[in-house]
PDB file of N, CA and C in Angstrom:
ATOM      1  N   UNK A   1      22.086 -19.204  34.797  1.00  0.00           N
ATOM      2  CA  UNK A   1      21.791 -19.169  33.380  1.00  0.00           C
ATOM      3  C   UNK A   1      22.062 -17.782  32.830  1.00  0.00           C
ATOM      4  N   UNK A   2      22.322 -17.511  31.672  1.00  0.00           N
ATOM      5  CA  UNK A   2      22.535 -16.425  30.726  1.00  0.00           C
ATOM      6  C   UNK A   2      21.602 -16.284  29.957  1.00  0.00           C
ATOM      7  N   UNK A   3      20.928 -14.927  30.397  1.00  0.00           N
ATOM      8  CA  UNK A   3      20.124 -13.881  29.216  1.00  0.00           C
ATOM      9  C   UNK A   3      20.799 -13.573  28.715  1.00  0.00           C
ATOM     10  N   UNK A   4      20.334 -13.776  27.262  1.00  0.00           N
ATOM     11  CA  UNK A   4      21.157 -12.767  25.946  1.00  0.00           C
ATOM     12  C   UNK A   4      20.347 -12.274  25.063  1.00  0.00           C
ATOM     13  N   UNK A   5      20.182 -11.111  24.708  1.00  0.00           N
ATOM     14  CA  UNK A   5      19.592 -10.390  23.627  1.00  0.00           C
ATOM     15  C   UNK A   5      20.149 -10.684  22.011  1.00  0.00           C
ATOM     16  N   UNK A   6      20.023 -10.231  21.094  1.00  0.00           N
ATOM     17  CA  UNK A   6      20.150  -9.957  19.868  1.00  0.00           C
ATOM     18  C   UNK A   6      20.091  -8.924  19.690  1.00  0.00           C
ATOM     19  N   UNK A   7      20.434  -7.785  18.434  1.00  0.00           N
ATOM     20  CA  UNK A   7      20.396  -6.594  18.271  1.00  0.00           C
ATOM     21  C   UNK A   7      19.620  -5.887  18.031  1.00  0.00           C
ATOM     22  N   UNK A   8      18.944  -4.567  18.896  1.00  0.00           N
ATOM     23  CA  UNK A   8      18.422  -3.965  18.413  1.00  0.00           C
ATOM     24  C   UNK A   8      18.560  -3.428  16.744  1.00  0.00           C
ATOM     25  N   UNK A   9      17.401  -3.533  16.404  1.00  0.00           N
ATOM     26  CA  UNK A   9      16.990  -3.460  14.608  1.00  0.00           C
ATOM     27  C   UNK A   9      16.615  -2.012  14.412  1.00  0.00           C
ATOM     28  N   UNK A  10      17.078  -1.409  13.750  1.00  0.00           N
ATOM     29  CA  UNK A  10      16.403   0.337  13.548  1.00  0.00           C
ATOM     30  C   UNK A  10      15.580   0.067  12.660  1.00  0.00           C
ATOM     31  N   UNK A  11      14.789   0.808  13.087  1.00  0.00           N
ATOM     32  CA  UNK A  11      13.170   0.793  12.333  1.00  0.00           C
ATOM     33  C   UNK A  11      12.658   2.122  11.423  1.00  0.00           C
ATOM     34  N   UNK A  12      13.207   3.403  12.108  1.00  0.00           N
ATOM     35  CA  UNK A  12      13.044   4.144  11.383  1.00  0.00           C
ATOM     36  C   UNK A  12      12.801   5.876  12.038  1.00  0.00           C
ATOM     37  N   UNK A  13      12.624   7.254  11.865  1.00  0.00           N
ATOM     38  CA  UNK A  13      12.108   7.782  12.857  1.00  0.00           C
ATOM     39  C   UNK A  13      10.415   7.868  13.322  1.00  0.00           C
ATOM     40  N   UNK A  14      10.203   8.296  14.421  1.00  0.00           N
ATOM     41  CA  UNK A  14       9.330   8.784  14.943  1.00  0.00           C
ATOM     42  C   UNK A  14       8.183  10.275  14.152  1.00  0.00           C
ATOM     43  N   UNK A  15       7.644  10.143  13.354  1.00  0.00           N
ATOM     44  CA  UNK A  15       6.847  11.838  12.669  1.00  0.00           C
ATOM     45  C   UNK A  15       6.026  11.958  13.463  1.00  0.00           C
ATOM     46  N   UNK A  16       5.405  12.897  13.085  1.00  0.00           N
ATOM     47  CA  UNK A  16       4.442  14.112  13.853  1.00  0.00           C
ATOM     48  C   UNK A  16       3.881  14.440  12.740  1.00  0.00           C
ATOM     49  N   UNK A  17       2.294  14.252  12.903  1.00  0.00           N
ATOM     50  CA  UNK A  17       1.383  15.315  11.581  1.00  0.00           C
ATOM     51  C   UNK A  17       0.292  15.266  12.955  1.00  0.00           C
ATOM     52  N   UNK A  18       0.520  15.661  13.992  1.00  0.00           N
ATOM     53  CA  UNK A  18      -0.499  15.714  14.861  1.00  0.00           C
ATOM     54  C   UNK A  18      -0.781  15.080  15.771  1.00  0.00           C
ATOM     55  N   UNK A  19      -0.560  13.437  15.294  1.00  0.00           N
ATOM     56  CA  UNK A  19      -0.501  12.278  16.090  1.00  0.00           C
ATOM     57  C   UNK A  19       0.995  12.141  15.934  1.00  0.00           C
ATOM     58  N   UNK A  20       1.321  10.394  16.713  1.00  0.00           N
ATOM     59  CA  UNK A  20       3.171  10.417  16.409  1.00  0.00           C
ATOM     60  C   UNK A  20       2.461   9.375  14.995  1.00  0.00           C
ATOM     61  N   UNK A  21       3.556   9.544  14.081  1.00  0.00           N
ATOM     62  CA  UNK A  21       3.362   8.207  12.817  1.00  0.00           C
ATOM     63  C   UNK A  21       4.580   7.716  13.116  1.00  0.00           C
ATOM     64  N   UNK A  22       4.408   6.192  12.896  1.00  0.00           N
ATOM     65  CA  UNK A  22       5.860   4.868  12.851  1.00  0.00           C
ATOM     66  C   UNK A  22       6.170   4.512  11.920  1.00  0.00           C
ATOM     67  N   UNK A  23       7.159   4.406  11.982  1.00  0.00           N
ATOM     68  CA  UNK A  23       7.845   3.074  10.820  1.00  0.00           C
ATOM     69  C   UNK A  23       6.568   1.823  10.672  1.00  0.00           C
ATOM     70  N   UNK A  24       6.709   1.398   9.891  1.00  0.00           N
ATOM     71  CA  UNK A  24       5.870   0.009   9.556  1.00  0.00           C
ATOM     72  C   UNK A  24       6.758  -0.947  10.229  1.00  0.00           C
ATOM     73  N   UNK A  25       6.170  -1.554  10.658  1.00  0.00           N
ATOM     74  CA  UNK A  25       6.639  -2.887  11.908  1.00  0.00           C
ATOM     75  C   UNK A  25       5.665  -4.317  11.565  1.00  0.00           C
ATOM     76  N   UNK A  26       6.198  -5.152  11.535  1.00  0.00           N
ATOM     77  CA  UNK A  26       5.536  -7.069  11.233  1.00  0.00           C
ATOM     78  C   UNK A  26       4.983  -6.785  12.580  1.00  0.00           C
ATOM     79  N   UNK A  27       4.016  -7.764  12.153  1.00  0.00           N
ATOM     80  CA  UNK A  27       2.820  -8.400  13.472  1.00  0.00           C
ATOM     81  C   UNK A  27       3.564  -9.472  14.150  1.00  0.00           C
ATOM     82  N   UNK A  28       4.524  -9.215  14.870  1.00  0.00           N
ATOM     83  CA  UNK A  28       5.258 -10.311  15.518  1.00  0.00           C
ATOM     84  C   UNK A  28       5.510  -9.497  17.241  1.00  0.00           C
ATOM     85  N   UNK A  29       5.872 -10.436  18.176  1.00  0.00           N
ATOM     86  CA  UNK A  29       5.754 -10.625  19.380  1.00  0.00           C
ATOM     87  C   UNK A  29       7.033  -9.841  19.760  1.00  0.00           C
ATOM     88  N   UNK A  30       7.376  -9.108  20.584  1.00  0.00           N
ATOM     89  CA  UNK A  30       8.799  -8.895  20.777  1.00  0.00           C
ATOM     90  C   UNK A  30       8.983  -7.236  21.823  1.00  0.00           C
ATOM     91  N   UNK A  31      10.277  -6.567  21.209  1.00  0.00           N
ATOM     92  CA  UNK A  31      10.583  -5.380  22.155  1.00  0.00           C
ATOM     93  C   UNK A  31      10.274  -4.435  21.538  1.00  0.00           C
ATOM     94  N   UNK A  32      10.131  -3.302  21.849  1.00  0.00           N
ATOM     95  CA  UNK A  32      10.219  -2.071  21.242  1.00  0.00           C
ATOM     96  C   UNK A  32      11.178  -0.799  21.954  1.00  0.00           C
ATOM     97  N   UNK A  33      11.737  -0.448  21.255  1.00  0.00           N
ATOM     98  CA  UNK A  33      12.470   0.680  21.850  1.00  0.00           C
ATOM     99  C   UNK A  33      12.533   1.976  21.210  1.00  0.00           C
ATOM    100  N   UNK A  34      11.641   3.384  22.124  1.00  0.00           N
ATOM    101  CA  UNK A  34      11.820   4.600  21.623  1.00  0.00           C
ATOM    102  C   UNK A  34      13.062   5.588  22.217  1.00  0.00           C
ATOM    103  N   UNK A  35      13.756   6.283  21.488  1.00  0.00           N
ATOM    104  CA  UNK A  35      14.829   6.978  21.879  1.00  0.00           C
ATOM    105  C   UNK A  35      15.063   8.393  20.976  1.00  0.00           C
ATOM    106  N   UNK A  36      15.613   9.197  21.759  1.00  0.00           N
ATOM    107  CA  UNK A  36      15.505  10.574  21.048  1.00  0.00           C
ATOM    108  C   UNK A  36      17.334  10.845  21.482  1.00  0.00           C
ATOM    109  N   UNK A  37      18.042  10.431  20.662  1.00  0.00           N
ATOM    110  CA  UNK A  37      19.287  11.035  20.471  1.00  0.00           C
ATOM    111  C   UNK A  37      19.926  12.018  21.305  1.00  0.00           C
ATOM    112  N   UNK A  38      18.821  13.812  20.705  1.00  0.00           N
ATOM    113  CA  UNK A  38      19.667  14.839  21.043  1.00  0.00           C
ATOM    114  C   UNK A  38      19.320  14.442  22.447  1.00  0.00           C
ATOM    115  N   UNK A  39      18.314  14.535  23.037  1.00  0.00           N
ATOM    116  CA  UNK A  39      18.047  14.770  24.372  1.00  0.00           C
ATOM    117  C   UNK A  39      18.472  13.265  25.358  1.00  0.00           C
ATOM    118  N   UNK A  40      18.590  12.188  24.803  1.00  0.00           N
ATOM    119  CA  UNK A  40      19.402  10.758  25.486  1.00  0.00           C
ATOM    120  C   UNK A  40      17.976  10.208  26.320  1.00  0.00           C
ATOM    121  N   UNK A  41      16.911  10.977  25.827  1.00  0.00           N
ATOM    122  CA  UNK A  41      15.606   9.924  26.451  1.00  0.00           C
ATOM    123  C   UNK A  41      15.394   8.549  25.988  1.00  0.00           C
ATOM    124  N   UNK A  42      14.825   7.711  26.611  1.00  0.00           N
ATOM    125  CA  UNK A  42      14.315   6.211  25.780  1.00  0.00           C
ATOM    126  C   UNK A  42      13.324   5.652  26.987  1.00  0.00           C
ATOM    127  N   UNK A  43      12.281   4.668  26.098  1.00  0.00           N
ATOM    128  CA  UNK A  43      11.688   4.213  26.562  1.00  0.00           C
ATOM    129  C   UNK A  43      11.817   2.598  26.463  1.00  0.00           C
ATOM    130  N   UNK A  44      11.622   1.565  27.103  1.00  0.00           N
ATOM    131  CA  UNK A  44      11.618   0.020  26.427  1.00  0.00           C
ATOM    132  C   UNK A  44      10.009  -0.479  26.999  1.00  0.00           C
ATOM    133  N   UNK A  45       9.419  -0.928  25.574  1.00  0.00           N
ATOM    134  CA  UNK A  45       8.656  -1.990  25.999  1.00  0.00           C
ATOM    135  C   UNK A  45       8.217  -3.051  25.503  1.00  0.00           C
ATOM    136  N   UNK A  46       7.340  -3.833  25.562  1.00  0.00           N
ATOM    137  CA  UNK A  46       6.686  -5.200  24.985  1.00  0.00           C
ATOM    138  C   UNK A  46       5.548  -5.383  24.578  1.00  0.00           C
ATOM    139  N   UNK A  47       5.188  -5.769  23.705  1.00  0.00           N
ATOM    140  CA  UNK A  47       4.277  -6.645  23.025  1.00  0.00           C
ATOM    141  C   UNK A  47       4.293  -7.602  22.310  1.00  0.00           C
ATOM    142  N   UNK A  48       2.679  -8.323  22.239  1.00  0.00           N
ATOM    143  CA  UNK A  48       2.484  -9.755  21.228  1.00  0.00           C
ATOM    144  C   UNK A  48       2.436  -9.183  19.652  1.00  0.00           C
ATOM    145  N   UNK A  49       2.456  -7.865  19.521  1.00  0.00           N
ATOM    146  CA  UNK A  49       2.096  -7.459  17.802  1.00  0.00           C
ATOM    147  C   UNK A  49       2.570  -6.228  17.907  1.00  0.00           C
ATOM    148  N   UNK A  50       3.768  -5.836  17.328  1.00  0.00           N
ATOM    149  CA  UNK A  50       5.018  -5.110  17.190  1.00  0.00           C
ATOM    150  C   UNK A  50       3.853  -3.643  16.394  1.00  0.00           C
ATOM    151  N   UNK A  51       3.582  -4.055  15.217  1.00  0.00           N
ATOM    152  CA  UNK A  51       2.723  -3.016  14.331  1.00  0.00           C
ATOM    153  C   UNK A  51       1.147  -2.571  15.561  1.00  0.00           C
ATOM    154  N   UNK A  52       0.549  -3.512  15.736  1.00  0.00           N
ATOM    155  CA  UNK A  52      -0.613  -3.057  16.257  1.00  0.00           C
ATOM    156  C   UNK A  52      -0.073  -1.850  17.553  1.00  0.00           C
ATOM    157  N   UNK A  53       0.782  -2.329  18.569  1.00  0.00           N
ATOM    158  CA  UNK A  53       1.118  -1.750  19.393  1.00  0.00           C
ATOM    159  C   UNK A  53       1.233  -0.554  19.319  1.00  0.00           C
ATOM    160  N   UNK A  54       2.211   0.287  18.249  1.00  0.00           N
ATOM    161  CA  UNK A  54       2.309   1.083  17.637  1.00  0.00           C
ATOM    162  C   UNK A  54       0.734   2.082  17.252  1.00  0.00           C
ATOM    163  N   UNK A  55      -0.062   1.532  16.745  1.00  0.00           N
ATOM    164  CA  UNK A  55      -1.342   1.949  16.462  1.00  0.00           C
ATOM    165  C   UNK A  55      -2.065   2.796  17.538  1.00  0.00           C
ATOM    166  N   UNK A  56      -1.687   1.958  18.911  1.00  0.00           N
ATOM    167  CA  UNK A  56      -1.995   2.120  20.016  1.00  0.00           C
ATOM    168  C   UNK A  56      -2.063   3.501  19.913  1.00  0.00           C
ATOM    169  N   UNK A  57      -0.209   3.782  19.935  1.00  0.00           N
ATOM    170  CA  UNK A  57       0.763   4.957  20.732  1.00  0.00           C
ATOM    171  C   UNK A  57      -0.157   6.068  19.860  1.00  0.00           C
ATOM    172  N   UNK A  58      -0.813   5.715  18.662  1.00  0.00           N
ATOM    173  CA  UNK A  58      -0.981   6.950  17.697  1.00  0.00           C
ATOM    174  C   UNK A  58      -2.314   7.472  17.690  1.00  0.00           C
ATOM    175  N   UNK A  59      -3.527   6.584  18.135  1.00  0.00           N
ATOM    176  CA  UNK A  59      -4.762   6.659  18.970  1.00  0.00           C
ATOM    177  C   UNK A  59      -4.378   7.527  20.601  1.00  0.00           C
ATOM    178  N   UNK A  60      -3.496   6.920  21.098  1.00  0.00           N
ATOM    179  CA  UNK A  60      -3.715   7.582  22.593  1.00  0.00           C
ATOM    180  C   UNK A  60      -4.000   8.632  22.701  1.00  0.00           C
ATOM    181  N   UNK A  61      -4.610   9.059  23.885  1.00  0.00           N
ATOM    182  CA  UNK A  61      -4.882  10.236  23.666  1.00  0.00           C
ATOM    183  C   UNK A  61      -5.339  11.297  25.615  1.00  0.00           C
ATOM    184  N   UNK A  62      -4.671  10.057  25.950  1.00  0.00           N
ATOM    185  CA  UNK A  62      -4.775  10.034  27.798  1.00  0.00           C
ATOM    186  C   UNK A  62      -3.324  10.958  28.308  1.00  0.00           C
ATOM    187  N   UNK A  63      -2.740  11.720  28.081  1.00  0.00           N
ATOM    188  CA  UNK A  63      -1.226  11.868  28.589  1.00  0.00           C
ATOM    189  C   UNK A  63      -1.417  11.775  30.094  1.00  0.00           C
ATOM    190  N   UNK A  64      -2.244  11.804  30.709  1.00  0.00           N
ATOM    191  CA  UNK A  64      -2.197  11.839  31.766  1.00  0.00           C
ATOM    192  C   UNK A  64      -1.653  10.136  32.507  1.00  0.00           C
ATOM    193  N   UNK A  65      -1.986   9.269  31.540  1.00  0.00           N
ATOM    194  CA  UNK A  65      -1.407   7.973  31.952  1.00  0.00           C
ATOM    195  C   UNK A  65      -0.156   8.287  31.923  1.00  0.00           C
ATOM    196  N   UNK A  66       0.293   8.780  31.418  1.00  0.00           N
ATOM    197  CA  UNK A  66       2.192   8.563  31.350  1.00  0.00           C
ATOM    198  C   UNK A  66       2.812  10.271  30.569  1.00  0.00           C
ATOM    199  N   UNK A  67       2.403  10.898  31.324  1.00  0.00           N
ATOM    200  CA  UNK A  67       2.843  12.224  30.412  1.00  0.00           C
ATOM    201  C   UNK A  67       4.130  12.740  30.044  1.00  0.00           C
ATOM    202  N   UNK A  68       4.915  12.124  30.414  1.00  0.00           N
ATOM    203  CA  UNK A  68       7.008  12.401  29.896  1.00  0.00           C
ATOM    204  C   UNK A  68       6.856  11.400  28.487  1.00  0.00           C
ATOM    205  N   UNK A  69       6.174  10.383  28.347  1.00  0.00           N
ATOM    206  CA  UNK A  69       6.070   9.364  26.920  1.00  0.00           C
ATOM    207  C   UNK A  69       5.130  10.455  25.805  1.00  0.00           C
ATOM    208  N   UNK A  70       4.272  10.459  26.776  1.00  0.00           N
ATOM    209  CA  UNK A  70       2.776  11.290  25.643  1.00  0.00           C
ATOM    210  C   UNK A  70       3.727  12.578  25.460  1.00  0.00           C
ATOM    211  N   UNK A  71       4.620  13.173  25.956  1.00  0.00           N
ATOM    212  CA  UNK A  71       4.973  14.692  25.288  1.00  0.00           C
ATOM    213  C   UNK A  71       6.232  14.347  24.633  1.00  0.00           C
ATOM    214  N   UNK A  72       6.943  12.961  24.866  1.00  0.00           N
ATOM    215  CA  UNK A  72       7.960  12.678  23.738  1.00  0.00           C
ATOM    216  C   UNK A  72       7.553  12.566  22.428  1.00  0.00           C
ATOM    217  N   UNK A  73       6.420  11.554  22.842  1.00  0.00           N
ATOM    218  CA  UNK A  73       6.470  10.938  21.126  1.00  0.00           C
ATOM    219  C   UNK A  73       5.661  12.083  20.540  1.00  0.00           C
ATOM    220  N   UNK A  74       5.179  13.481  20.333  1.00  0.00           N
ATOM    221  CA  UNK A  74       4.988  14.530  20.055  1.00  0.00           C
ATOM    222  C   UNK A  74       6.683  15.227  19.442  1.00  0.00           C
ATOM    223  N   UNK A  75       7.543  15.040  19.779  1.00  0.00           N
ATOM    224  CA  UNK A  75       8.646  15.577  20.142  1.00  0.00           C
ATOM    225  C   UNK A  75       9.307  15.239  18.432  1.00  0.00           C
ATOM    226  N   UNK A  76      10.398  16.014  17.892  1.00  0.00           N
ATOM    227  CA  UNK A  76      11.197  15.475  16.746  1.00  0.00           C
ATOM    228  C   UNK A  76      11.730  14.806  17.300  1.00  0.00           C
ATOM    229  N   UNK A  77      13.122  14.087  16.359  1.00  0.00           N
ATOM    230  CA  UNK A  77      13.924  13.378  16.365  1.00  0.00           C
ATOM    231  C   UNK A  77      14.219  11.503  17.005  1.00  0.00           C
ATOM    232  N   UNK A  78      12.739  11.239  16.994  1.00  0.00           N
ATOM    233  CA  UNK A  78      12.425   9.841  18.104  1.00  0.00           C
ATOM    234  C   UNK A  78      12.960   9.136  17.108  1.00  0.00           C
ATOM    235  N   UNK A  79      13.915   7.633  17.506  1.00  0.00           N
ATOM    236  CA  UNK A  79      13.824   6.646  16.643  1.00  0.00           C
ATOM    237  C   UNK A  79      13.096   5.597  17.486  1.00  0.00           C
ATOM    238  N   UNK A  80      12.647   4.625  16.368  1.00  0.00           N
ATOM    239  CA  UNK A  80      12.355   3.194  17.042  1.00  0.00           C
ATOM    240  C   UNK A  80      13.192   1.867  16.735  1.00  0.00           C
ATOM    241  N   UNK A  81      13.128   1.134  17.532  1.00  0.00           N
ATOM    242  CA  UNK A  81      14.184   0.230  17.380  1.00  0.00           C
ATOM    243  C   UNK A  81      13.307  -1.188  18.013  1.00  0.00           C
ATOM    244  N   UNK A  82      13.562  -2.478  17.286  1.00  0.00           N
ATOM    245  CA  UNK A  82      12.553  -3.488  17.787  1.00  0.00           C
ATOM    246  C   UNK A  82      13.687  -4.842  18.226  1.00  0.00           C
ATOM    247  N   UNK A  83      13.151  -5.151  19.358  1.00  0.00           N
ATOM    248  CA  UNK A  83      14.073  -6.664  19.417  1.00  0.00           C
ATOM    249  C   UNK A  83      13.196  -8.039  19.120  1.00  0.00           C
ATOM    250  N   UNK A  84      13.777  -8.861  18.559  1.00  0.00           N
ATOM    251  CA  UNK A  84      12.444 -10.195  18.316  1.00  0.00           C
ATOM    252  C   UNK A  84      13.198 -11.244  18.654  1.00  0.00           C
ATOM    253  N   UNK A  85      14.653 -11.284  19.370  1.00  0.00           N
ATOM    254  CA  UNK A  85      15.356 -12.508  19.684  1.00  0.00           C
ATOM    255  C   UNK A  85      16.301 -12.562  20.825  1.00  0.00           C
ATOM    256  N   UNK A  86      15.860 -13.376  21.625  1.00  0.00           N
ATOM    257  CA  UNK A  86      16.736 -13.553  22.969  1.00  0.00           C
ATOM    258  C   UNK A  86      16.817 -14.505  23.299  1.00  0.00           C
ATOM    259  N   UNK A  87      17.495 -15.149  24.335  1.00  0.00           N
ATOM    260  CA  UNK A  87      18.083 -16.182  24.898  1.00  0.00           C
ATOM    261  C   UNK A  87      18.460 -16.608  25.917  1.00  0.00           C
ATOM    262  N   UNK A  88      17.898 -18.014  26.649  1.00  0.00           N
ATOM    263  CA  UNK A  88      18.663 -18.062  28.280  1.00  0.00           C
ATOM    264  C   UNK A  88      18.692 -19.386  28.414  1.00  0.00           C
ATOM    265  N   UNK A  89      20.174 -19.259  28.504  1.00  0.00           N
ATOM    266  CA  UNK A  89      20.921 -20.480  28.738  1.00  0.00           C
ATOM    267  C   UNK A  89      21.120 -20.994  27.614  1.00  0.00           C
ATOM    268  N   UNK A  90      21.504 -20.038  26.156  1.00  0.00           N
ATOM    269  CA  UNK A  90      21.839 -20.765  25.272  1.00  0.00           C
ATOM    270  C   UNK A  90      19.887 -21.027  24.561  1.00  0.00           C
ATOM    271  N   UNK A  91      18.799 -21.488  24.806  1.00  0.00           N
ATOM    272  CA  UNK A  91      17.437 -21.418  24.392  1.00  0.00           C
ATOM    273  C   UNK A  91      17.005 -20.457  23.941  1.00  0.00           C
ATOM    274  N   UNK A  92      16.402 -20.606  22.733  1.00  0.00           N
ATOM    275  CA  UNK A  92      15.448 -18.972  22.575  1.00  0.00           C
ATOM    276  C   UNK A  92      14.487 -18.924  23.237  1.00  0.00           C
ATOM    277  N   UNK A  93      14.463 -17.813  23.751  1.00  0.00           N
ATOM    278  CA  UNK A  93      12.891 -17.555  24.772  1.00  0.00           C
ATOM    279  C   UNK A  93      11.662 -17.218  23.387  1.00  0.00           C
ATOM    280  N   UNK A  94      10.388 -17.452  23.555  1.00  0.00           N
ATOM    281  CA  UNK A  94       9.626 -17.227  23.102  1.00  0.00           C
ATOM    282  C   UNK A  94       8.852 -15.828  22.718  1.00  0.00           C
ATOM    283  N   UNK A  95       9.322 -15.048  22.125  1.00  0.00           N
ATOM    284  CA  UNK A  95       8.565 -13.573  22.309  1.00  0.00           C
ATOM    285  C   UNK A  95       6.850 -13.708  22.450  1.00  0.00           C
ATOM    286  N   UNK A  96       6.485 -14.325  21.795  1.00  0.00           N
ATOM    287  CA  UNK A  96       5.232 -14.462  21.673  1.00  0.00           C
ATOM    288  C   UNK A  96       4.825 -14.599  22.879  1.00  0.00           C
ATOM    289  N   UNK A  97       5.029 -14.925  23.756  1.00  0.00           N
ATOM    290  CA  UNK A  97       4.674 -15.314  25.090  1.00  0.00           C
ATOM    291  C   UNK A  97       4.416 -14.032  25.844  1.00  0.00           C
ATOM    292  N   UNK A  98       4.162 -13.681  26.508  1.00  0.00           N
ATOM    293  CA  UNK A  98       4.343 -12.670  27.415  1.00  0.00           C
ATOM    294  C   UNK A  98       5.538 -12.930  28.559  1.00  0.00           C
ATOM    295  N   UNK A  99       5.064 -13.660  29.107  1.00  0.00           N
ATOM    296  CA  UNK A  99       6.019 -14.123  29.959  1.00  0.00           C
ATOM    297  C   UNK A  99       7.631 -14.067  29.648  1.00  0.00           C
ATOM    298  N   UNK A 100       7.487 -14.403  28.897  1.00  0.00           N
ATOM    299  CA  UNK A 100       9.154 -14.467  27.702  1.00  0.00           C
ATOM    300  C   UNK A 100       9.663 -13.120  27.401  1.00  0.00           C
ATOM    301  N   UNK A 101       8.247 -12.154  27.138  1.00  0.00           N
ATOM    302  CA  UNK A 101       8.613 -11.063  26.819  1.00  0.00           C
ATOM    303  C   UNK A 101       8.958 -10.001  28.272  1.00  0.00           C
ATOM    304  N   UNK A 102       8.409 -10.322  29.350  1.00  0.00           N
ATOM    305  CA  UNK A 102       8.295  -9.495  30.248  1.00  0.00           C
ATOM    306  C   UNK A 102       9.590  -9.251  30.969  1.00  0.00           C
ATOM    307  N   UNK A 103      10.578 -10.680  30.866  1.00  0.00           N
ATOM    308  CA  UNK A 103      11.322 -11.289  31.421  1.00  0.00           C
ATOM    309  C   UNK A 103      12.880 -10.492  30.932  1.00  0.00           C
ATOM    310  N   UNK A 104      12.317 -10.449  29.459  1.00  0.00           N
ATOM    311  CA  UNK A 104      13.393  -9.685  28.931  1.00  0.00           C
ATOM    312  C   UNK A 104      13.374  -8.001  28.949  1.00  0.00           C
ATOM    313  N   UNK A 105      12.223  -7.628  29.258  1.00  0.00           N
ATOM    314  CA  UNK A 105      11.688  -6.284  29.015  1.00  0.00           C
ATOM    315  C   UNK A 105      12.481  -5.740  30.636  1.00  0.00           C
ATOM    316  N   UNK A 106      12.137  -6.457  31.377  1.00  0.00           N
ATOM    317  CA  UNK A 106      12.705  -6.220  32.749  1.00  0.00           C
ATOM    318  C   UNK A 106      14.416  -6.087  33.133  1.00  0.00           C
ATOM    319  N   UNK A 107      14.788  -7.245  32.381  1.00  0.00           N
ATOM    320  CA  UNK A 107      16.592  -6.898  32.076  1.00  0.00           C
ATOM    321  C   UNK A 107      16.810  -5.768  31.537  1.00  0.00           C
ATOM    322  N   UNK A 108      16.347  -5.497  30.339  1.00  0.00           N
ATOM    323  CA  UNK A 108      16.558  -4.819  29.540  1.00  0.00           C
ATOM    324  C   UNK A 108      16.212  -3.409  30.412  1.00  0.00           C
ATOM    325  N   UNK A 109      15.387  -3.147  30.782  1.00  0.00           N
ATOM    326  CA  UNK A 109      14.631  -1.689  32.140  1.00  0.00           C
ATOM    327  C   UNK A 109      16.397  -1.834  33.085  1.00  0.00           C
ATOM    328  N   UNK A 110      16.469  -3.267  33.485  1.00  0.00           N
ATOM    329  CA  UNK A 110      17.565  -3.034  34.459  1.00  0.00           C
ATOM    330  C   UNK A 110      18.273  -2.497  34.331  1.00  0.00           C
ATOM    331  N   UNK A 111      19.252  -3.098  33.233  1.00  0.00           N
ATOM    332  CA  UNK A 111      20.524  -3.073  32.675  1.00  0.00           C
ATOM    333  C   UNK A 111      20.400  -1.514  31.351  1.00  0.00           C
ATOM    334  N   UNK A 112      19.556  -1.032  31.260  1.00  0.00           N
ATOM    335  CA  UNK A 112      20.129   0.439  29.737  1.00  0.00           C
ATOM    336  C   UNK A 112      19.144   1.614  30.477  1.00  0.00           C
ATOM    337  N   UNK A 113      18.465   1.051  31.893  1.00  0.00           N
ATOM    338  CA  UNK A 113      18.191   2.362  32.552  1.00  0.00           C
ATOM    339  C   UNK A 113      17.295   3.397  31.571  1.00  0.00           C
ATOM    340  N   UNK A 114      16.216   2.978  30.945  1.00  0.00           N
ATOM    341  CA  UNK A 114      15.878   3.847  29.932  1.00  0.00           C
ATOM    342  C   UNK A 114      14.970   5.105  31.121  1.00  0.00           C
ATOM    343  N   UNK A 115      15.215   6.038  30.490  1.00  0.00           N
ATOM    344  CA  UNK A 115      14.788   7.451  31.574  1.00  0.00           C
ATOM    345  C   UNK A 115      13.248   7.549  30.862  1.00  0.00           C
ATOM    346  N   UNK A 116      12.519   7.131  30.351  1.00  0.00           N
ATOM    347  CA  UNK A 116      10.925   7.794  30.459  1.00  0.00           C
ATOM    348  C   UNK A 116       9.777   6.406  31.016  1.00  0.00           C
ATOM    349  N   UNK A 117      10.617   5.101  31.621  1.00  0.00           N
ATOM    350  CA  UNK A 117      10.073   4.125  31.710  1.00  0.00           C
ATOM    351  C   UNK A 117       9.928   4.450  33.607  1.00  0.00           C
ATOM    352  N   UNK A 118       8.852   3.862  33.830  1.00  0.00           N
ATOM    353  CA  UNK A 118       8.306   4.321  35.306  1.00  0.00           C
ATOM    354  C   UNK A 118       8.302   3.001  35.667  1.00  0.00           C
ATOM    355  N   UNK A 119       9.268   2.920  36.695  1.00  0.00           N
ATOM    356  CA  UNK A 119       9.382   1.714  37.526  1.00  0.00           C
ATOM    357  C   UNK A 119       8.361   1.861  38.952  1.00  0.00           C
ATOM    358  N   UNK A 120       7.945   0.775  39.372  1.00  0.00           N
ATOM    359  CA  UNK A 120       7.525   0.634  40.344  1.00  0.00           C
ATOM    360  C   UNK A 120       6.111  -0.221  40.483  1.00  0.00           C
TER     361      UNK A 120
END
């Protein structure tokens, strides 16, 4: 069977007033992708609520969970980018799902190699 994505959507950049601030993002199920241009970092991940998720990143306050993410999104120049549509075998997979989402989150880790995502 064939996974297929749809296009990443630009969302907008990444600010800094202390915390990181986002683009405004819909409460929908899907990918997220952070990336910083000059330096060729990116991160990919998933959630059931695209906006809340986000909320998360801007509350955190642990770097020690993941400290190459926690000192990016501090960083200028981040964009975000969201996916909400994929496909296998010709079917749309369900974002809403987790499962649906994880499935693609994992290709996606495979295949664009994002450098601040910690495999293992």
């Amino acid at each position: 069977m064939k996974l297929a994505v749809g296009n990443w959507t630009a969302c907008g950049p990444i600010d800094f007033d202390g915390k990181p601030v986002f683009p405004w993002l819909e409460k929908l199920g899907g990918l997220y992708r952070f990336s910083w241009p000059a330096t060729g970092d990116s991160y990919i991940g998933h959630t059931s609520n695209l906006r809340s998720r986000m909320g998360g990143y801007r509350a955190w306050n642990k770097p020690q969970t993941h400290p190459e993410l926690f000192d990016a999104l501090r960083t200028e120049g981040g964009m975000v980018e969201v996916l909400t549509a994929a496909t296998l075998g010709g079917q749309p997979i369900d974002l809403s799902r987790r499962d649906g989402r994880e499935m693609v989150e994992g290709f996606l880790r495979y295949t664009l190699r994002p450098t601040l995502n910690k495999d293992g």
